[in-house]
C-alpha atoms as a PDB file:
ATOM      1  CA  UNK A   1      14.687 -24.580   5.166  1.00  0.00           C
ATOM      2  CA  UNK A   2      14.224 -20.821   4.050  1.00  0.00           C
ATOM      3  CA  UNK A   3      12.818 -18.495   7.461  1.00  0.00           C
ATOM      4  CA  UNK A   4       9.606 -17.313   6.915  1.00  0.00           C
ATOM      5  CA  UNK A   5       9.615 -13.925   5.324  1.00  0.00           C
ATOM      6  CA  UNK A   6       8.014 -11.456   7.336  1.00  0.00           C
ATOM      7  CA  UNK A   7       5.609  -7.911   6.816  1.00  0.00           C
ATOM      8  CA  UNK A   8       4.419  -5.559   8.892  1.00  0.00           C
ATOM      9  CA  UNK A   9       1.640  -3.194   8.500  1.00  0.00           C
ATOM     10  CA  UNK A  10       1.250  -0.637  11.070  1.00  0.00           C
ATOM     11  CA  UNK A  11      -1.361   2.187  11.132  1.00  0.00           C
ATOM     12  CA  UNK A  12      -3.892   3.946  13.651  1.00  0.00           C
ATOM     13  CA  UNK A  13      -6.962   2.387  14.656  1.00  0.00           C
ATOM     14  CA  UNK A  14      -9.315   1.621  11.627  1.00  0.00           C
ATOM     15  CA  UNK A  15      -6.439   3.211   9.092  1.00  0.00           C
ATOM     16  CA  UNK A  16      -7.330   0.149   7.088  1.00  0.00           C
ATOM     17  CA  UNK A  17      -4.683  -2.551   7.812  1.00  0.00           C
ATOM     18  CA  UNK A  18      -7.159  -5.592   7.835  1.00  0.00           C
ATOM     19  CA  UNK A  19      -8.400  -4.673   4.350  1.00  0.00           C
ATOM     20  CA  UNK A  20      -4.787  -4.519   3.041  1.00  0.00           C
ATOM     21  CA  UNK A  21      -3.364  -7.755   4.496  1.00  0.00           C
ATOM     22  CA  UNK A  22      -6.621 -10.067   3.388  1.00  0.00           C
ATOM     23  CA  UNK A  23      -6.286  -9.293  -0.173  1.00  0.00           C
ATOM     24  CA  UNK A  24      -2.129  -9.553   0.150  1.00  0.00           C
ATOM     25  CA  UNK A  25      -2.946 -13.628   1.945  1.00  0.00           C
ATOM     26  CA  UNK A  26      -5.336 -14.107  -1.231  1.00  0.00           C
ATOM     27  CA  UNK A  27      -3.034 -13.169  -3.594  1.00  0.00           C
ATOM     28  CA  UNK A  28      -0.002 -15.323  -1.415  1.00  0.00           C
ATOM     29  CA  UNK A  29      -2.357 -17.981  -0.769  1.00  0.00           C
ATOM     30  CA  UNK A  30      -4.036 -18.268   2.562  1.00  0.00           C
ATOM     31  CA  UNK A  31      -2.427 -21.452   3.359  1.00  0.00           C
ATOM     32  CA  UNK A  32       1.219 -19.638   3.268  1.00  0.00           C
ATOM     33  CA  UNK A  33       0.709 -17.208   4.523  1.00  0.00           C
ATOM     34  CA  UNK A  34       0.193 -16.775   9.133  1.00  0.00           C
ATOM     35  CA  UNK A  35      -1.262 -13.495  10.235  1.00  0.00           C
ATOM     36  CA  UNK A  36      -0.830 -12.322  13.636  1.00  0.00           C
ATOM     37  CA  UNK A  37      -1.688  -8.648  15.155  1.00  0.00           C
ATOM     38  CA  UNK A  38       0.228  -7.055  17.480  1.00  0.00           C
ATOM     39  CA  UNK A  39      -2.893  -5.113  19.594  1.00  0.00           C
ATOM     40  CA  UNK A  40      -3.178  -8.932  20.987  1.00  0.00           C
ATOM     41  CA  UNK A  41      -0.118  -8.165  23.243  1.00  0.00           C
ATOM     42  CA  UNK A  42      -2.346  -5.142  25.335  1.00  0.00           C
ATOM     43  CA  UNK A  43      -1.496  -5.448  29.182  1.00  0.00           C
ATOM     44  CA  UNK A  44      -4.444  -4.564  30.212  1.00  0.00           C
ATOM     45  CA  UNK A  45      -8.284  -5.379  29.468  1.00  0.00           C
ATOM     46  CA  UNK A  46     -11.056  -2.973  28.647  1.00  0.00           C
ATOM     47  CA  UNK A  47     -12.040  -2.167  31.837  1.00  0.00           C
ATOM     48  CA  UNK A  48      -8.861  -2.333  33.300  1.00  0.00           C
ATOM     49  CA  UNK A  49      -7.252   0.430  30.919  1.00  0.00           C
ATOM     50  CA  UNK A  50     -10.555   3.053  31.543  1.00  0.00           C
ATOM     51  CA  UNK A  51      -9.934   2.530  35.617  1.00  0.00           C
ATOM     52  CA  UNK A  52      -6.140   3.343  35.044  1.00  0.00           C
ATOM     53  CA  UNK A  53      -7.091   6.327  32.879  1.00  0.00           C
ATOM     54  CA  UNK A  54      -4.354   4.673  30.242  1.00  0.00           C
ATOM     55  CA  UNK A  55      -5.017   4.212  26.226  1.00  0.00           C
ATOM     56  CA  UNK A  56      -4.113   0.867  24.239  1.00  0.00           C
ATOM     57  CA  UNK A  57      -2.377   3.148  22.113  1.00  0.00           C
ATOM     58  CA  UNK A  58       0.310   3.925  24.786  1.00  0.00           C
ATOM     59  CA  UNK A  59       3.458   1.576  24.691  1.00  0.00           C
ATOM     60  CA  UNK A  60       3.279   1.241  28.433  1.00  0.00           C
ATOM     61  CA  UNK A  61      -0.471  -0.667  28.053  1.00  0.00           C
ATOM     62  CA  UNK A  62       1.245  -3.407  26.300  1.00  0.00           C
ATOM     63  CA  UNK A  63       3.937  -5.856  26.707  1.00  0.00           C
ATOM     64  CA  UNK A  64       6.150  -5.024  23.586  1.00  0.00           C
ATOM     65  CA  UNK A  65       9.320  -7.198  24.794  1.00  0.00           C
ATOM     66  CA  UNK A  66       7.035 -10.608  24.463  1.00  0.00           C
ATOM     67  CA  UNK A  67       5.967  -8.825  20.971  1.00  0.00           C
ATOM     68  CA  UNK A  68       9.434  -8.580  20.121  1.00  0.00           C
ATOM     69  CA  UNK A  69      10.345 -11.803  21.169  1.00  0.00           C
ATOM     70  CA  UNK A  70       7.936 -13.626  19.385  1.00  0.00           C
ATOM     71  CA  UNK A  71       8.548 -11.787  16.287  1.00  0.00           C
ATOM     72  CA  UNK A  72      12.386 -12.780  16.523  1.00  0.00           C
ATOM     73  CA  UNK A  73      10.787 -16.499  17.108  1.00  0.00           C
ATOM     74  CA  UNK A  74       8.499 -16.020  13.972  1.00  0.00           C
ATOM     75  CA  UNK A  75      11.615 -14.687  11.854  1.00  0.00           C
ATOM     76  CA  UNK A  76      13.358 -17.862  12.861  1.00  0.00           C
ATOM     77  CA  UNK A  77      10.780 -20.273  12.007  1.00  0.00           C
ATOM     78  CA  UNK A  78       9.841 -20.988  15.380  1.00  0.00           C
ATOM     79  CA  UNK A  79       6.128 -21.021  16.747  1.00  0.00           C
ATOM     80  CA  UNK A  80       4.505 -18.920  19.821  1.00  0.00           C
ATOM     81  CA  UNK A  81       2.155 -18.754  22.318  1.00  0.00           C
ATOM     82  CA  UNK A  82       0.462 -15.548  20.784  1.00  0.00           C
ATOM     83  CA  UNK A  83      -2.108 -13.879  23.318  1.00  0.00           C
ATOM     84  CA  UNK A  84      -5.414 -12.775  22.078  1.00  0.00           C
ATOM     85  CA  UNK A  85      -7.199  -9.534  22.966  1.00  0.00           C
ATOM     86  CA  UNK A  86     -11.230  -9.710  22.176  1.00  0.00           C
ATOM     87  CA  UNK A  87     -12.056  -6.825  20.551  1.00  0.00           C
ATOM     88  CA  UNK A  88     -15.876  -7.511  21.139  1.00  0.00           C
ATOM     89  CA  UNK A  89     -15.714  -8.159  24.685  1.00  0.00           C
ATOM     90  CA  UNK A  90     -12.441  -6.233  25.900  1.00  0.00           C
ATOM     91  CA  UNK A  91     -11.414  -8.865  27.175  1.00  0.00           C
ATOM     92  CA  UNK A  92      -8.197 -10.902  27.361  1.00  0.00           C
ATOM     93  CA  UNK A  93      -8.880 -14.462  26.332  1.00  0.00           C
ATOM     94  CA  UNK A  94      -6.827 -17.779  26.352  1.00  0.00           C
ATOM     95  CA  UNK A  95      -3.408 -17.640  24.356  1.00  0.00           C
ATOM     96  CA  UNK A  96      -3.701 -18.932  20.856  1.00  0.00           C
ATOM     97  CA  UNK A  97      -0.434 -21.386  19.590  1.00  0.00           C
ATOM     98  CA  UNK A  98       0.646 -20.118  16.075  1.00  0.00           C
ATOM     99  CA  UNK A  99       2.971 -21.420  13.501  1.00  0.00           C
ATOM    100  CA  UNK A 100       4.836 -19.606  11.268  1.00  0.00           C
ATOM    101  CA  UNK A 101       4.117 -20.650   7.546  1.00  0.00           C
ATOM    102  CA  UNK A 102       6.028 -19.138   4.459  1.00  0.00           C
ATOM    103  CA  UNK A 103       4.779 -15.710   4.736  1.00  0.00           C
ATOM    104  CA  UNK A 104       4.157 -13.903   8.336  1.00  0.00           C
ATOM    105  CA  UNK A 105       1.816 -10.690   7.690  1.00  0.00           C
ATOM    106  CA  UNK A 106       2.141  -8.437  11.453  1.00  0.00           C
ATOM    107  CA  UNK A 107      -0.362  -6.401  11.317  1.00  0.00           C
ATOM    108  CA  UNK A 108      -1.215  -3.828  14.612  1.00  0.00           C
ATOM    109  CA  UNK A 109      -0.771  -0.305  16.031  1.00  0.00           C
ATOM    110  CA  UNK A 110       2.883  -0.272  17.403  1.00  0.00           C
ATOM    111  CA  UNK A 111       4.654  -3.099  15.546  1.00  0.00           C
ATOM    112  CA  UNK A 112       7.614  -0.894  14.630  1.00  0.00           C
ATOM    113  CA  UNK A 113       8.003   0.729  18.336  1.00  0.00           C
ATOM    114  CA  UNK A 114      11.281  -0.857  19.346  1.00  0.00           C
ATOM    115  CA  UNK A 115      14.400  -1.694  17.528  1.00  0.00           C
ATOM    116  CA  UNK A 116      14.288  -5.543  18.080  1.00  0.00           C
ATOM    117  CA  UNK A 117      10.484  -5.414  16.681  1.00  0.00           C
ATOM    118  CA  UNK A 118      11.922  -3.344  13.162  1.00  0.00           C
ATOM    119  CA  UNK A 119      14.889  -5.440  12.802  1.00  0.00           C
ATOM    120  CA  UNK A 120      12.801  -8.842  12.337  1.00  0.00           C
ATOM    121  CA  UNK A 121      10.534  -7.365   9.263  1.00  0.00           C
ATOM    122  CA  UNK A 122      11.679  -8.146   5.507  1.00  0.00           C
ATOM    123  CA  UNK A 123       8.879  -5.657   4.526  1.00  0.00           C
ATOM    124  CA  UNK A 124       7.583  -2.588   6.603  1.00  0.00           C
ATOM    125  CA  UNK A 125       4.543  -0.958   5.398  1.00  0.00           C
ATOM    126  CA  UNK A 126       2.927   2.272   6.806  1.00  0.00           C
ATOM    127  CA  UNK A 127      -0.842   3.070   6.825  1.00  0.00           C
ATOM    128  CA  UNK A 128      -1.496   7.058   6.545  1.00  0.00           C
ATOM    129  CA  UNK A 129      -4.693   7.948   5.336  1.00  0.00           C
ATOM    130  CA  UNK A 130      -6.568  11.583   6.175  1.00  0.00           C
ATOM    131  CA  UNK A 131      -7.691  11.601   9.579  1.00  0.00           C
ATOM    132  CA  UNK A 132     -10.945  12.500   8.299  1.00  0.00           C
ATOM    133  CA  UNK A 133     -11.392   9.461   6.324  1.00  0.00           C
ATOM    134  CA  UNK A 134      -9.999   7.362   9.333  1.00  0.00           C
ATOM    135  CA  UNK A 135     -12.652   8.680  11.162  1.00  0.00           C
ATOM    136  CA  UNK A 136     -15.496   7.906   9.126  1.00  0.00           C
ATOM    137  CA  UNK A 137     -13.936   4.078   8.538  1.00  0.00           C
ATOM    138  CA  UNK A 138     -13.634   4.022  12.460  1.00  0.00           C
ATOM    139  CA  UNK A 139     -17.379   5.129  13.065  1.00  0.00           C
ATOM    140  CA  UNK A 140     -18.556   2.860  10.329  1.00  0.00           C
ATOM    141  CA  UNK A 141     -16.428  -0.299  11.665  1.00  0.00           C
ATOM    142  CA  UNK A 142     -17.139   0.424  15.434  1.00  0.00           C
ATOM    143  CA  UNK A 143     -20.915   0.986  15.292  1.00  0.00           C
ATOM    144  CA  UNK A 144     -21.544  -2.076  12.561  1.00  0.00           C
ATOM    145  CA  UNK A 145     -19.279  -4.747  13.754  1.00  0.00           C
ATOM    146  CA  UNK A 146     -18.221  -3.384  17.763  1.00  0.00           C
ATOM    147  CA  UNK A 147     -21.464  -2.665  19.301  1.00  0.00           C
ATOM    148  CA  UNK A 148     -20.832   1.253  19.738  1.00  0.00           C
ATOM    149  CA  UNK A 149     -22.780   4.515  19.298  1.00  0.00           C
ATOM    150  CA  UNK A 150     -21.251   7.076  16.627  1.00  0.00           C
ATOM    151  CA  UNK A 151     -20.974   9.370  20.059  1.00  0.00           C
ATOM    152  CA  UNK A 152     -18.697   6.749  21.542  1.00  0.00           C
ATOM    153  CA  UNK A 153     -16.397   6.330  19.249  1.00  0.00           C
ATOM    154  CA  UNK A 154     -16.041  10.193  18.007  1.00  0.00           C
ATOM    155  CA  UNK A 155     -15.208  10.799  21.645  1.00  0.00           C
ATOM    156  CA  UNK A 156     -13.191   8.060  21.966  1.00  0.00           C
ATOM    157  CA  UNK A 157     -11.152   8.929  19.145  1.00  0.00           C
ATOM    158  CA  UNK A 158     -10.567  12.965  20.023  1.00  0.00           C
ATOM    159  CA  UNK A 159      -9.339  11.146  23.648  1.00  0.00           C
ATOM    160  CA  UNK A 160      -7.416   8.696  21.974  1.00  0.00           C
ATOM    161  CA  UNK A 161      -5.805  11.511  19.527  1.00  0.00           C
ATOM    162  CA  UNK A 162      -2.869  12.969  22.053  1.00  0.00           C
ATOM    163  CA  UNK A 163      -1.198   9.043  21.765  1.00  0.00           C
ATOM    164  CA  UNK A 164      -1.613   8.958  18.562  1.00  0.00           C
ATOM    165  CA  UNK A 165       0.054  12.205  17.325  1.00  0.00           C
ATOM    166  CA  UNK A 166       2.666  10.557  20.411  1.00  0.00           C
ATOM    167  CA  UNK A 167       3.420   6.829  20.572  1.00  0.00           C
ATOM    168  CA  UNK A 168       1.551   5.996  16.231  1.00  0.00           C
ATOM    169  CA  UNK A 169       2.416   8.641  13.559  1.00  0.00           C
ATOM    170  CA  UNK A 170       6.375   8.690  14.616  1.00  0.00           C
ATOM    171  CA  UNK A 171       6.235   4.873  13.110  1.00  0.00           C
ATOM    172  CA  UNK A 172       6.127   6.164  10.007  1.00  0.00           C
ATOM    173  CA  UNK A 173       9.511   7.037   9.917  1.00  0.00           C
ATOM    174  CA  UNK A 174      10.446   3.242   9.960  1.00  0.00           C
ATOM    175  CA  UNK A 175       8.361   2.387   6.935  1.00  0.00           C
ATOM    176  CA  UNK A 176       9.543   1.061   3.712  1.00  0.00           C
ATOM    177  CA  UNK A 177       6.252   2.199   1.669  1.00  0.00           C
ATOM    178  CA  UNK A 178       3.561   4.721   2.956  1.00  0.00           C
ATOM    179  CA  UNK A 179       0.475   4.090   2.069  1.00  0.00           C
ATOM    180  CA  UNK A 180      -2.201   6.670   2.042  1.00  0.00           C
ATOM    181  CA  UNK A 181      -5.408   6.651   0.259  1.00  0.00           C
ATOM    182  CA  UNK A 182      -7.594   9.505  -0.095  1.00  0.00           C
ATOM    183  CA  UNK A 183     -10.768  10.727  -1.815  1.00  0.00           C
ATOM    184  CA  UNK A 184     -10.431  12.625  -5.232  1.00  0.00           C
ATOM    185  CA  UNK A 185     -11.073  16.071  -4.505  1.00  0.00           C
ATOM    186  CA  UNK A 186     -14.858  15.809  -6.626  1.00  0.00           C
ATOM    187  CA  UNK A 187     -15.720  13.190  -4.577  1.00  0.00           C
ATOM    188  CA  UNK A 188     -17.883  14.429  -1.332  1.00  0.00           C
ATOM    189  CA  UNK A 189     -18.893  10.766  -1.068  1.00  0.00           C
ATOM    190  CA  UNK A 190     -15.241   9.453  -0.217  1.00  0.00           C
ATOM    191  CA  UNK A 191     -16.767   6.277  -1.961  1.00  0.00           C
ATOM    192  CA  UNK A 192     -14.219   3.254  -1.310  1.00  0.00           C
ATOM    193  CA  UNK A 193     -13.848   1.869  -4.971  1.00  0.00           C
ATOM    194  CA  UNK A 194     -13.176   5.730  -6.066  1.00  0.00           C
ATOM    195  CA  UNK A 195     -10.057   6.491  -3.734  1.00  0.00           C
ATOM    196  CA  UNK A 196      -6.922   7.358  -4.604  1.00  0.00           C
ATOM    197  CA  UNK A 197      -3.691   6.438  -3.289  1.00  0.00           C
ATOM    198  CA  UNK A 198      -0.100   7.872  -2.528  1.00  0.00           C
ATOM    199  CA  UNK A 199       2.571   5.405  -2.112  1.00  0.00           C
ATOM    200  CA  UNK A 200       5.694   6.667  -1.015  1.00  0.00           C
ATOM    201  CA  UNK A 201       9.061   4.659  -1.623  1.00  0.00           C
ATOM    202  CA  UNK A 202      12.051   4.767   0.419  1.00  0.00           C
ATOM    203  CA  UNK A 203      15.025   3.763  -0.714  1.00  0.00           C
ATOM    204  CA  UNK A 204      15.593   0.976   2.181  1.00  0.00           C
ATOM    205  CA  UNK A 205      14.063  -1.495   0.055  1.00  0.00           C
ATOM    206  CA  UNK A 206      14.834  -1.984  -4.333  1.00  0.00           C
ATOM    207  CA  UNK A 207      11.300  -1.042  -5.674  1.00  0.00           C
ATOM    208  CA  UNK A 208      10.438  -1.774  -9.162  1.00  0.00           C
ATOM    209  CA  UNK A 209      11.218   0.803 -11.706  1.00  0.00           C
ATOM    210  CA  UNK A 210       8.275   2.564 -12.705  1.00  0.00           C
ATOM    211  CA  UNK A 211       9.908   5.587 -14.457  1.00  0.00           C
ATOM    212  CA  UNK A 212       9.323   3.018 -18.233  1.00  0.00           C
ATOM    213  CA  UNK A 213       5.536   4.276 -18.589  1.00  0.00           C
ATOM    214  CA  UNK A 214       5.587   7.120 -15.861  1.00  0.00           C
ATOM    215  CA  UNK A 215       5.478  10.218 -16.394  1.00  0.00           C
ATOM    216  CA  UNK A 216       5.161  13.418 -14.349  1.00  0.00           C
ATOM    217  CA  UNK A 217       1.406  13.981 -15.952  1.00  0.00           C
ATOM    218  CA  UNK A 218       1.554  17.555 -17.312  1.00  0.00           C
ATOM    219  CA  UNK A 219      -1.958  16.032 -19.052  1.00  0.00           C
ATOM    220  CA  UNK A 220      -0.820  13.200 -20.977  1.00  0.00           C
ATOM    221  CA  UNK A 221      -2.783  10.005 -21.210  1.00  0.00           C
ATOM    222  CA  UNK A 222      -0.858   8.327 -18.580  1.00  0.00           C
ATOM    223  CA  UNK A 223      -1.887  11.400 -16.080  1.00  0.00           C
ATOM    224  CA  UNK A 224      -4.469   9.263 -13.853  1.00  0.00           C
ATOM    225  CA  UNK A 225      -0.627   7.495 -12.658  1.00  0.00           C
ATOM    226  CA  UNK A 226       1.907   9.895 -11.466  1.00  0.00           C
ATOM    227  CA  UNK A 227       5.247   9.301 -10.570  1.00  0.00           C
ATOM    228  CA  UNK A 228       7.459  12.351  -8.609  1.00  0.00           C
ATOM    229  CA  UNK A 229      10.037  13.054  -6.625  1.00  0.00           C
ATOM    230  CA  UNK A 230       9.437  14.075  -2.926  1.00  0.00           C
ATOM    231  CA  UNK A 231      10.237  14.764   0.526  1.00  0.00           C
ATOM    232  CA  UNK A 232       8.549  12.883   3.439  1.00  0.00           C
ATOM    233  CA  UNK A 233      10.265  13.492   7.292  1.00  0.00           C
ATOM    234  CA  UNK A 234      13.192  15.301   5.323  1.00  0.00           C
ATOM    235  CA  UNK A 235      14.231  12.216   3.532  1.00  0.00           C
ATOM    236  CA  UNK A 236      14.214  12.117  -0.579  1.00  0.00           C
ATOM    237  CA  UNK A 237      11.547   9.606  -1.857  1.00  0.00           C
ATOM    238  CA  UNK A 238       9.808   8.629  -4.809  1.00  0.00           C
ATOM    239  CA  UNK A 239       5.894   9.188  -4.932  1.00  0.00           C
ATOM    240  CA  UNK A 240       3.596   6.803  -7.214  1.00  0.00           C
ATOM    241  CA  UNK A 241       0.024   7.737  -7.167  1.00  0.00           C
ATOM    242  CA  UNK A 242      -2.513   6.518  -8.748  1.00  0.00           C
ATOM    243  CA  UNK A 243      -6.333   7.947  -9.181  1.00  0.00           C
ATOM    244  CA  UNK A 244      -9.313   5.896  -8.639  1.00  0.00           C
ATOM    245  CA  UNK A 245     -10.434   6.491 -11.966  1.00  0.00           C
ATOM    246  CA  UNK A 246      -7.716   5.293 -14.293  1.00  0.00           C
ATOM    247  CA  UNK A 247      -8.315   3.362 -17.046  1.00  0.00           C
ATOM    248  CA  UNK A 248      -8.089  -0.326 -16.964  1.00  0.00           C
ATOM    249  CA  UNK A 249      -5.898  -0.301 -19.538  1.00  0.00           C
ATOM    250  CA  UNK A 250      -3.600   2.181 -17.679  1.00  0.00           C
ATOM    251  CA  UNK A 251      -4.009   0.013 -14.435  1.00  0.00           C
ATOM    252  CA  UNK A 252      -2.793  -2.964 -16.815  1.00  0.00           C
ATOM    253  CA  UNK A 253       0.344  -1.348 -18.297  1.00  0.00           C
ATOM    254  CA  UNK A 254       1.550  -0.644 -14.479  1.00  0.00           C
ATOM    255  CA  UNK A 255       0.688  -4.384 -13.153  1.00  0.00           C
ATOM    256  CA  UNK A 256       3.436  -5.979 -16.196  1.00  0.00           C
ATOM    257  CA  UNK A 257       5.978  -3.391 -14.555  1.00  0.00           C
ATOM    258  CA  UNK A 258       5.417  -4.910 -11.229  1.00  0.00           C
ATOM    259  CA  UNK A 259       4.927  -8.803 -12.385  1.00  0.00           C
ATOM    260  CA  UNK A 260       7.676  -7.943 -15.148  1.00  0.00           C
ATOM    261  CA  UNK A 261      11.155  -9.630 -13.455  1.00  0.00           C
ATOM    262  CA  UNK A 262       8.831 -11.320 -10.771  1.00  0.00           C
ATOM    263  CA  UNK A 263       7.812 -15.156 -12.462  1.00  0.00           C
ATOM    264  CA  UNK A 264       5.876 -16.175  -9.117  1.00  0.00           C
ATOM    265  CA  UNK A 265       3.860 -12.863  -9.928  1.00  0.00           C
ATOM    266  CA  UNK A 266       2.505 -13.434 -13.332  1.00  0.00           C
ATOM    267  CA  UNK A 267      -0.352 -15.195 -12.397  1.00  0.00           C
ATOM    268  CA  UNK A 268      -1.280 -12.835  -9.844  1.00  0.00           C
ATOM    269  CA  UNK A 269      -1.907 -10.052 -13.111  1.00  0.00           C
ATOM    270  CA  UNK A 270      -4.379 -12.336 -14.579  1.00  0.00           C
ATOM    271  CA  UNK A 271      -7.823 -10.641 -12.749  1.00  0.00           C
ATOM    272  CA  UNK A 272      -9.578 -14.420 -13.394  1.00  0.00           C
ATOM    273  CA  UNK A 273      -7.314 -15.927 -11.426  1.00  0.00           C
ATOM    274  CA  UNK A 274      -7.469 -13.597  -8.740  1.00  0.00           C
ATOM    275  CA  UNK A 275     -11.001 -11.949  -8.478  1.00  0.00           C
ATOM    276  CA  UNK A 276     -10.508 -10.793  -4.758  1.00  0.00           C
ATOM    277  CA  UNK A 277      -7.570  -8.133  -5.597  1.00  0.00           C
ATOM    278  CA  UNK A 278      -8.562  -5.117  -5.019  1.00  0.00           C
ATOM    279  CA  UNK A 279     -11.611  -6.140  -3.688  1.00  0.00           C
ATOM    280  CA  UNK A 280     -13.514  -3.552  -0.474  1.00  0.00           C
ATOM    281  CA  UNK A 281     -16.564  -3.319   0.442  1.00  0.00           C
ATOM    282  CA  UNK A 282     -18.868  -0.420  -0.902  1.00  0.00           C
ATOM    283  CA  UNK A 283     -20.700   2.198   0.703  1.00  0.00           C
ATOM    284  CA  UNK A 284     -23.787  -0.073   0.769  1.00  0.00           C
ATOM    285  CA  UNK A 285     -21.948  -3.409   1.752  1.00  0.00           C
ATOM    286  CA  UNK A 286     -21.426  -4.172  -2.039  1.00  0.00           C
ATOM    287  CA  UNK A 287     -18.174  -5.753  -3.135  1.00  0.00           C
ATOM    288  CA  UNK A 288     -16.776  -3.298  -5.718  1.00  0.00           C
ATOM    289  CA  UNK A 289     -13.152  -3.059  -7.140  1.00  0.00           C
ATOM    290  CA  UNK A 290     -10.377  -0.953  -6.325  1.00  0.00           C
ATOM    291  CA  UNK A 291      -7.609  -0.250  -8.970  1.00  0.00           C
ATOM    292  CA  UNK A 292      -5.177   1.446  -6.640  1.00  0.00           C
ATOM    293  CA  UNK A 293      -5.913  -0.827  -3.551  1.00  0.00           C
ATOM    294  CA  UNK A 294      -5.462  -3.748  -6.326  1.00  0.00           C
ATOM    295  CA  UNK A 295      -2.248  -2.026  -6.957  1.00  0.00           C
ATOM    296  CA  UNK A 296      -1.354  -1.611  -3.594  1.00  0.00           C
ATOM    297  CA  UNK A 297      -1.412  -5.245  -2.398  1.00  0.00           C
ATOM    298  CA  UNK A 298       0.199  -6.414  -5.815  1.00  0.00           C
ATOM    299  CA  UNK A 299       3.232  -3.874  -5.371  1.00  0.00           C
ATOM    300  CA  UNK A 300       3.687  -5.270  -1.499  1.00  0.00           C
ATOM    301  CA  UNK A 301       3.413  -8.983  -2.789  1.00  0.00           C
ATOM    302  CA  UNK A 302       6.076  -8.326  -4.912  1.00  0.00           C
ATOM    303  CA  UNK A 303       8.266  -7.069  -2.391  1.00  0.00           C
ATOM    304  CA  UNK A 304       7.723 -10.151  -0.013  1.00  0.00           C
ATOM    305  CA  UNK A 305       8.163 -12.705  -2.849  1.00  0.00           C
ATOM    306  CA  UNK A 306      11.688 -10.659  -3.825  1.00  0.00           C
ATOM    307  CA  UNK A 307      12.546 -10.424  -0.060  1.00  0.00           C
ATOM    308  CA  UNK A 308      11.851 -14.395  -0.558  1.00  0.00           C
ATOM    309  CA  UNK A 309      14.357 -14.820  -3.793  1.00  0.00           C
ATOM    310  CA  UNK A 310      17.150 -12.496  -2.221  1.00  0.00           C
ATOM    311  CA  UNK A 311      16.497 -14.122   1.421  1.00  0.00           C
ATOM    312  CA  UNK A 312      17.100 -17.894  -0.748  1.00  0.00           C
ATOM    313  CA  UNK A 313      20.000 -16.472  -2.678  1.00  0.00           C
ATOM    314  CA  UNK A 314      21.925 -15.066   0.270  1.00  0.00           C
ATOM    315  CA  UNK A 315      21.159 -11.651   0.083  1.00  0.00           C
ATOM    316  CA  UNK A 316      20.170  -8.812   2.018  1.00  0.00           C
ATOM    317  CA  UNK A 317      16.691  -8.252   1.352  1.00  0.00           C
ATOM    318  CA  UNK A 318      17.343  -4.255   2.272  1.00  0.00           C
ATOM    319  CA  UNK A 319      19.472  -1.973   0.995  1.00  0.00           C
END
C-alpha cells in the first residue's frame, strides 16, 4: 500500500491557510484527501492561556511532541487520536479519531517547529501575506464568524505580534513554496478576486519549468506573469508572480505548463470540471474567482500528486 502523501501549510493567524487547503481537497477530491490542523494540539484553553499571561502562538502552549508523533503515525498510514481545540468556545473538547486517506493536508501555526514535524511532510508550503492584509482578513474572520469586536482582535493581534515575529515567521525558512498574495498597488480596496501573488520556489522540491512562456516582462504580452530570479533568507530562488488581472488566456497558457507531464492533472485544467478552483469569497460575501489563487492550489496539487508518482516509483520526493 503507498503511505499517504502528506502537506503542510503553515502561516500566522488568518494568513489564509483554510482558503488554500479547501480548494487543494476539491481539486484532490474530498474523499482522499484527511485534513487535520495543528492549533488542535494547544495545552492550554482560552482562559487558561490569558491567566498564565502565555499566547497559543508560543511553542511552550502546545504539546508539539504528540503533534509530531502523530504526524510520523499519519506518514505511515496509521490513524490518531487527534485533539480538538474549539475555536468558538476556547475550549478543549473530546479527541476526534482520524484516518489517514491518500492525501493528508496539515494545516496550523507551528507545523514546521521541530525537526521530527518537517521530516514527515512530502510538501511544505508557507503562507506570507502583508501584515496589513492579514490584519484586515483577521478582523473580518474574527468579528463575522468568532464573536469578537474589531477592538479585540486589533489588540489582540499587536499582543500577539512579539511571538509571531519569534516562534511563526522563522518557519518560513523550512518552506518549499512561499506563498504571498498581495493587493496591486491601484487597488485601495485590497478586493480578494483582484490580488496578486508571489510564489517563491526553492530548490528542495523539482518545480515545473515555467521559463517555456515566461518571461522577465520588460512589457510584453505575457507581463501580467513574471518569472525572476531572487533571494529570500540568503538562499537563491525562483519567483513566479502572477497579477490579478491577467488574461484568461494568459492564466490558460500557464495551467498546460503545470498539467503538461502531470496525466492525473489534466482534468483539473478543465474550469467545468472544477468550478470551485480559485474560488474566495468577495468583499460582499459573493463567490468570485481568483486566477492566481486558482493557480496557487493547481501548482501545490501538482506537487503532491508528483510526490505521489516518485513516492510509488521509489524515489525521493525532495531533492
Amino acid at each position: 500500500m503507498t503511505r499517504p502523501i502528506i502537506l503542510g501549510i503553515v502561516g500566522d493567524s488568518a494568513a489564509g491557510k483554510t482558503t488554500l487547503t479547501k480548494g487543494i481537497a476539491q481539486v484532490l477530491g474530498p474523499e482522499n484527501v484527511t485534513v487535520i490542523c495543528t492549533d488542535d494540539y494547544h495545552r492550554y484553553d482560552r482562559k487558561q492561556r490569558a491567566e498564565i499571561g502565555i499566547t497559543a502562538l508560543d511553542p511552550d502552549c502546545n504539546y508539539l511532541d504528540i503533534m509530531q508523533q502523530h504526524l510520523s503515525q499519519l506518514r505511515n498510514g496509521l490513524p490518531i487520536l487527534k485533539p480538538i481545540y474549539n475555536h468558538t468556545t476556547g475550549s478543549l473538547d473530546a479527541p476526534e479519531y482520524i484516518k489517514p486517506n491518500k492525501f493528508v493536508i496539515v494545516e496550523g501555526l507551528l507545523g514546521y517547529s521541530t525537526l521530527k514535524a518537517r521530516q514527515c511532510y512530502d510538501v511544505k508550503v508557507y503562507l506570507a501575506p502583508p501584515e496589513s492584509l492579514r490584519a484586515s482578513w483577521k478582523v473580518k474572520r474574527d468579528t463575522q464568524k468568532r464573536g469578537y469586536t474589531e477592538e479585540q482582535v486589533l489588540k489582540a493581534l499587536e499582543g500577539r505580534e512579539p511571538d509571531s515575529e519569534k516562534f511563526i515567521r522563522p518557519q518560513r525558512q523550512w518552506s518549499d513554496i512561499v506563498v504571498s498574495f498581495y493587493p496591486p498597488k491601484d487597488d485601495s480596496e485590497e478586493s480578494n478576486g483582484h490580488l496578486n501573488v508571489r510564489l517563491v520556489l526553492r530548490p528542495t522540491i523539482p518545480h515545473p519549468d515555467f521559463t517555456q512562456i515566461v518571461s522577465s516582462g520588460n512589457g510584453n504580452s505575457m507581463s501580467a506573469i513574471r518569472l525572476d530570479l531572487d533571494r529570500d533568507m540568503s538562499k537563491p530562488v525562483d519567483v513566479l508572480e502572477v497579477d490579478g488581472h491577467a488574461t484568461l488566456e494568459q492564466v490558460n497558457r500557464l495551467e498546460q505548463v503545470i498539467c503538461a507531464d502531470m496525466p492525473n492533472l489534466k482534468n483539473v485544467c478543465d474550469r467545468e470540471s472544477n468550478p470551485e478552483l480559485g474560488k474566495v469569497a468577495g468583499t460582499t460575501g459573493e463567490s468570485i474567482q481568483s486566477y492566481p489563487l486558482a493557480l496557487t492550489q493547481l501548482l501545490i496539487t501538482y506537487h503532491m500528486l508528483k510526490a505521489t508518482q516518485m513516492s510509488q516509483e521509489g524515489l525521493p520526493a525532495k531533492i
